[in-house]
N, C-alpha and C. Protein backbone atom coordinates (compact mmCIF):
# COMPACT_ATOMS: atom_id res chain seq x y z
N UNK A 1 8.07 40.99 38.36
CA UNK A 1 7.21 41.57 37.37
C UNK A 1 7.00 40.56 36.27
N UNK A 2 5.76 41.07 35.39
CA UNK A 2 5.57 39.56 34.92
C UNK A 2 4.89 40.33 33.43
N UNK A 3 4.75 39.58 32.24
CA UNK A 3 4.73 40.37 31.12
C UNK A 3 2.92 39.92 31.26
N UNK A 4 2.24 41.10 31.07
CA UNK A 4 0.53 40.75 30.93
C UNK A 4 0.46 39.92 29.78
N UNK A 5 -1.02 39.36 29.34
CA UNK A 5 -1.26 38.77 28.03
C UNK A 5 -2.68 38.61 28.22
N UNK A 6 -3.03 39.03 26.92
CA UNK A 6 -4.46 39.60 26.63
C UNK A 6 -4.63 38.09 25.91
N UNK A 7 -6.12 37.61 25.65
CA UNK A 7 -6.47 36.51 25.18
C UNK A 7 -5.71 36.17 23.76
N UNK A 8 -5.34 35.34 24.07
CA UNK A 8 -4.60 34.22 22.51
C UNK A 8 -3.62 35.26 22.18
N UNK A 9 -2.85 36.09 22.88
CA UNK A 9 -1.14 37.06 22.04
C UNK A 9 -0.85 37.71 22.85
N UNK A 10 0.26 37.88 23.42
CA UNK A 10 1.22 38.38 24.42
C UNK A 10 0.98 39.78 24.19
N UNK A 11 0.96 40.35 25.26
CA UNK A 11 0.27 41.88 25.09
C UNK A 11 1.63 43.46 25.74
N UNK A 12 2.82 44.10 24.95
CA UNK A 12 3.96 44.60 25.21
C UNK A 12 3.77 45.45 26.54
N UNK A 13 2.77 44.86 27.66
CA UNK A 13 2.79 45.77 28.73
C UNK A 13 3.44 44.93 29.95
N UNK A 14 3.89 45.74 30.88
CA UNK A 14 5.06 44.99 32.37
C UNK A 14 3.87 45.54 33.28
N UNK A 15 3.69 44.36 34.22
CA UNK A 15 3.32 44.97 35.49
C UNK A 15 3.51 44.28 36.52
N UNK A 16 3.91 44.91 37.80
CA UNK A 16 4.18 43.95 38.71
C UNK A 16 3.50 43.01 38.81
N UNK A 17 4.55 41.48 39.28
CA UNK A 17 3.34 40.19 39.65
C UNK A 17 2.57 40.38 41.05
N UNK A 18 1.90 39.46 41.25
CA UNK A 18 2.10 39.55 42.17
C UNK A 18 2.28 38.97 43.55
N UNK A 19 2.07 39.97 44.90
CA UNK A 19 3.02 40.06 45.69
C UNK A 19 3.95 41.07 45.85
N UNK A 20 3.98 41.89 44.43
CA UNK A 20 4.80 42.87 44.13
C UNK A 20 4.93 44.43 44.38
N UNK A 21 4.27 44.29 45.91
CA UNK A 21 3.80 45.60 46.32
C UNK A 21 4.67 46.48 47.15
N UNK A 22 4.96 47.98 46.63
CA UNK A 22 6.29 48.90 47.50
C UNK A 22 7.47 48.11 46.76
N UNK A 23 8.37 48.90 47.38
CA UNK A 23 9.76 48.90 47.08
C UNK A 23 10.71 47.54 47.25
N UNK A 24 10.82 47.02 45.79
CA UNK A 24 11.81 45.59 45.44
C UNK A 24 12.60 45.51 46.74
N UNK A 25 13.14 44.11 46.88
CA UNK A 25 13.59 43.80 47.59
C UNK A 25 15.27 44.04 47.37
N UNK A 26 15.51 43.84 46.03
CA UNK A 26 16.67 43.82 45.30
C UNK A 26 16.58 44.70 43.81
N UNK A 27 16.75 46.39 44.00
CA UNK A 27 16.54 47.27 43.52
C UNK A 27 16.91 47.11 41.89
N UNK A 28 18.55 46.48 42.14
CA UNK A 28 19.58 46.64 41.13
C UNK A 28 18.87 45.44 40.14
N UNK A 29 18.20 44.01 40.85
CA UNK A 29 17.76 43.17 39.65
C UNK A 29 16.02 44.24 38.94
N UNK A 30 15.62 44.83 40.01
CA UNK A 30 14.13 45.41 39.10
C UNK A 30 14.55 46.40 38.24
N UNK A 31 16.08 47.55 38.43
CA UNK A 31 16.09 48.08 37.55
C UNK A 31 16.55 47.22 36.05
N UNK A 32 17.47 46.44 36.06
CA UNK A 32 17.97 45.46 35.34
C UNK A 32 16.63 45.02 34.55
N UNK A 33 15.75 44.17 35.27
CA UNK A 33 14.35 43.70 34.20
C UNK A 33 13.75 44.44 33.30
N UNK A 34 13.61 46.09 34.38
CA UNK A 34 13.17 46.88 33.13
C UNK A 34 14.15 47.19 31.86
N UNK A 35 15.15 47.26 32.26
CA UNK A 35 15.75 47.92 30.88
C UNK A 35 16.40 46.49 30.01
N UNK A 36 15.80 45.46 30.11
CA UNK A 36 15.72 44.16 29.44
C UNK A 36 14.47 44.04 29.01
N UNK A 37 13.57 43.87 29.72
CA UNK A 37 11.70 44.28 29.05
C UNK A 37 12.07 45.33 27.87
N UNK A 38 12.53 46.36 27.78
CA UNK A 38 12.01 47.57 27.37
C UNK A 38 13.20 47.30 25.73
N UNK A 39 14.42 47.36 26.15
CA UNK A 39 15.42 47.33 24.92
C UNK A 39 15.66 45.95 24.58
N UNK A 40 14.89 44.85 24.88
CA UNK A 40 15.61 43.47 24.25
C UNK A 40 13.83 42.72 24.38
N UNK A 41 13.02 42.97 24.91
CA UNK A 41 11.85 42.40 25.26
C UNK A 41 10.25 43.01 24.33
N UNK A 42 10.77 44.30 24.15
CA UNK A 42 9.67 45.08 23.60
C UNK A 42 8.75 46.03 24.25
N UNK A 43 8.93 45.69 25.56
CA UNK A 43 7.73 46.50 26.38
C UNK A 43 7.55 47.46 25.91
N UNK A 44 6.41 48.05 25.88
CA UNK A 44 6.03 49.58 25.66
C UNK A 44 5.03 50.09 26.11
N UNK A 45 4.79 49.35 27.24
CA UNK A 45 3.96 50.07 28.56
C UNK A 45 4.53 49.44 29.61
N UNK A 46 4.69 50.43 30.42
CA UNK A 46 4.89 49.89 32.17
C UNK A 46 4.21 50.65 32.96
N UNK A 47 3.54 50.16 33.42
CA UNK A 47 1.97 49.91 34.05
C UNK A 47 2.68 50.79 35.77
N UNK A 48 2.07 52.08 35.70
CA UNK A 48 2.80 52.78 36.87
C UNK A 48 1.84 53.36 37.93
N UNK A 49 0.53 52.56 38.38
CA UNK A 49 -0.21 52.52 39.46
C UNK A 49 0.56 52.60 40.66
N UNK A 50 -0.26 53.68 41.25
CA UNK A 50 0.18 54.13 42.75
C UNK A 50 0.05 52.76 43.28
N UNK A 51 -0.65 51.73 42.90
CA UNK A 51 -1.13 50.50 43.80
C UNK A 51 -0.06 49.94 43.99
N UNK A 52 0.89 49.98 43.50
CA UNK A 52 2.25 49.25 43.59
C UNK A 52 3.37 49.62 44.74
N UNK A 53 2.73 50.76 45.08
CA UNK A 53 3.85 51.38 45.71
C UNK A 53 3.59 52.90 45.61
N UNK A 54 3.43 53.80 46.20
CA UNK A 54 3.22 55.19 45.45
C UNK A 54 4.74 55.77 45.44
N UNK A 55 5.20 56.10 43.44
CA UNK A 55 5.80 56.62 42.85
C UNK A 55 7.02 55.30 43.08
N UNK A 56 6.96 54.14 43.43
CA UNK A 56 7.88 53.00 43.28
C UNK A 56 8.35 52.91 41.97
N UNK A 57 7.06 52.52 40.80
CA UNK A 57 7.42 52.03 39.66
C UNK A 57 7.82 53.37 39.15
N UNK A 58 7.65 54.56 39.13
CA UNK A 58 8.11 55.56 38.51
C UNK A 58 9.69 56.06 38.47
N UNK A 59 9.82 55.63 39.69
CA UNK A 59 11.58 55.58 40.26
C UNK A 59 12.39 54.76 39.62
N UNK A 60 11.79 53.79 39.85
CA UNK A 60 12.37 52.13 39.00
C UNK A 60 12.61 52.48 37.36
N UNK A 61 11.44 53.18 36.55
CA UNK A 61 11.60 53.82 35.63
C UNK A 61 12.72 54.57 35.02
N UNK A 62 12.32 55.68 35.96
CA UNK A 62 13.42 56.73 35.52
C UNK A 62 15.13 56.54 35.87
N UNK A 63 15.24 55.15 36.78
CA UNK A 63 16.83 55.17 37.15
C UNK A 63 17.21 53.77 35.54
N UNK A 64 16.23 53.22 35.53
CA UNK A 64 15.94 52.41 33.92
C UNK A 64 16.20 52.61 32.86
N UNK A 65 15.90 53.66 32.81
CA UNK A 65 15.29 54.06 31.31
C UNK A 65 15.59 55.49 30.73
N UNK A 66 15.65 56.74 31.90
CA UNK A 66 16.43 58.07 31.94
C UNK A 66 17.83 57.89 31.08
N UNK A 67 17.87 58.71 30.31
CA UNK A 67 19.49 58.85 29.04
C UNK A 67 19.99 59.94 29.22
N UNK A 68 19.98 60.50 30.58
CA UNK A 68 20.81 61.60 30.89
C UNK A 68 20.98 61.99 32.12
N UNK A 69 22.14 62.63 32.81
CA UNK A 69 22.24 62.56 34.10
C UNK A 69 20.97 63.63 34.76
N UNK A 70 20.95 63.57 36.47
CA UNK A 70 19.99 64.29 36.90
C UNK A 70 20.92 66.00 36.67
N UNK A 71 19.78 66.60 36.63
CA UNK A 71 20.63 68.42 36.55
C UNK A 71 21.73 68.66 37.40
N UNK A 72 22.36 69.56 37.26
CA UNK A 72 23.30 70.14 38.44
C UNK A 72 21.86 70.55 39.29
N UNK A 73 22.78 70.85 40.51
CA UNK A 73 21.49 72.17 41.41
C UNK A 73 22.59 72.68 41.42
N UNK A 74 23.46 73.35 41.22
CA UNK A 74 24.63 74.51 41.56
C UNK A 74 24.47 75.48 40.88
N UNK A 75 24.22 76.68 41.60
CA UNK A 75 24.18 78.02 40.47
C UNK A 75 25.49 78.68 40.11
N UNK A 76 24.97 79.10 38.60
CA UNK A 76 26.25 79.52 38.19
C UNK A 76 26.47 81.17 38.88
């Protein structure tokens, strides 16, 4: 993934480079980039086109960037 840039100033959006199509090869470094983009980098868009993968980057996201565990499913 590669940081966009709009003419003459770096622009806070991530999107895959490319080549970068479907599911990383090495999960643990794409979740890692994002949550380095996002808390040490600035990002504040990540660019989540089905073109990438459908619901890839959204996954990558939420195991990223999510601050709380997934629900129980167990009823009380």
């Amino acid at each position: 993934m590669e940081r966009s840039r709009s003419p003459g100033r770096p622009s806070p959006v991530l999107a895959p480079a490319p080549c970068g199509w479907g599911d990383p090869e090495d999960r643990a470094r794409a979740v890692g980039l994002l949550r380095q983009a996002v808390h040490q980098q600035g990002i504040s868009h990540i660019d989540t086109a089905d073109a990438y993968g459908p619901h890839t980057v959204e996954e990558l996201a939420e195991e990223a960037l999510h601050r709380y565990p997934a629900p129980s499913t167990s009823s009380a």
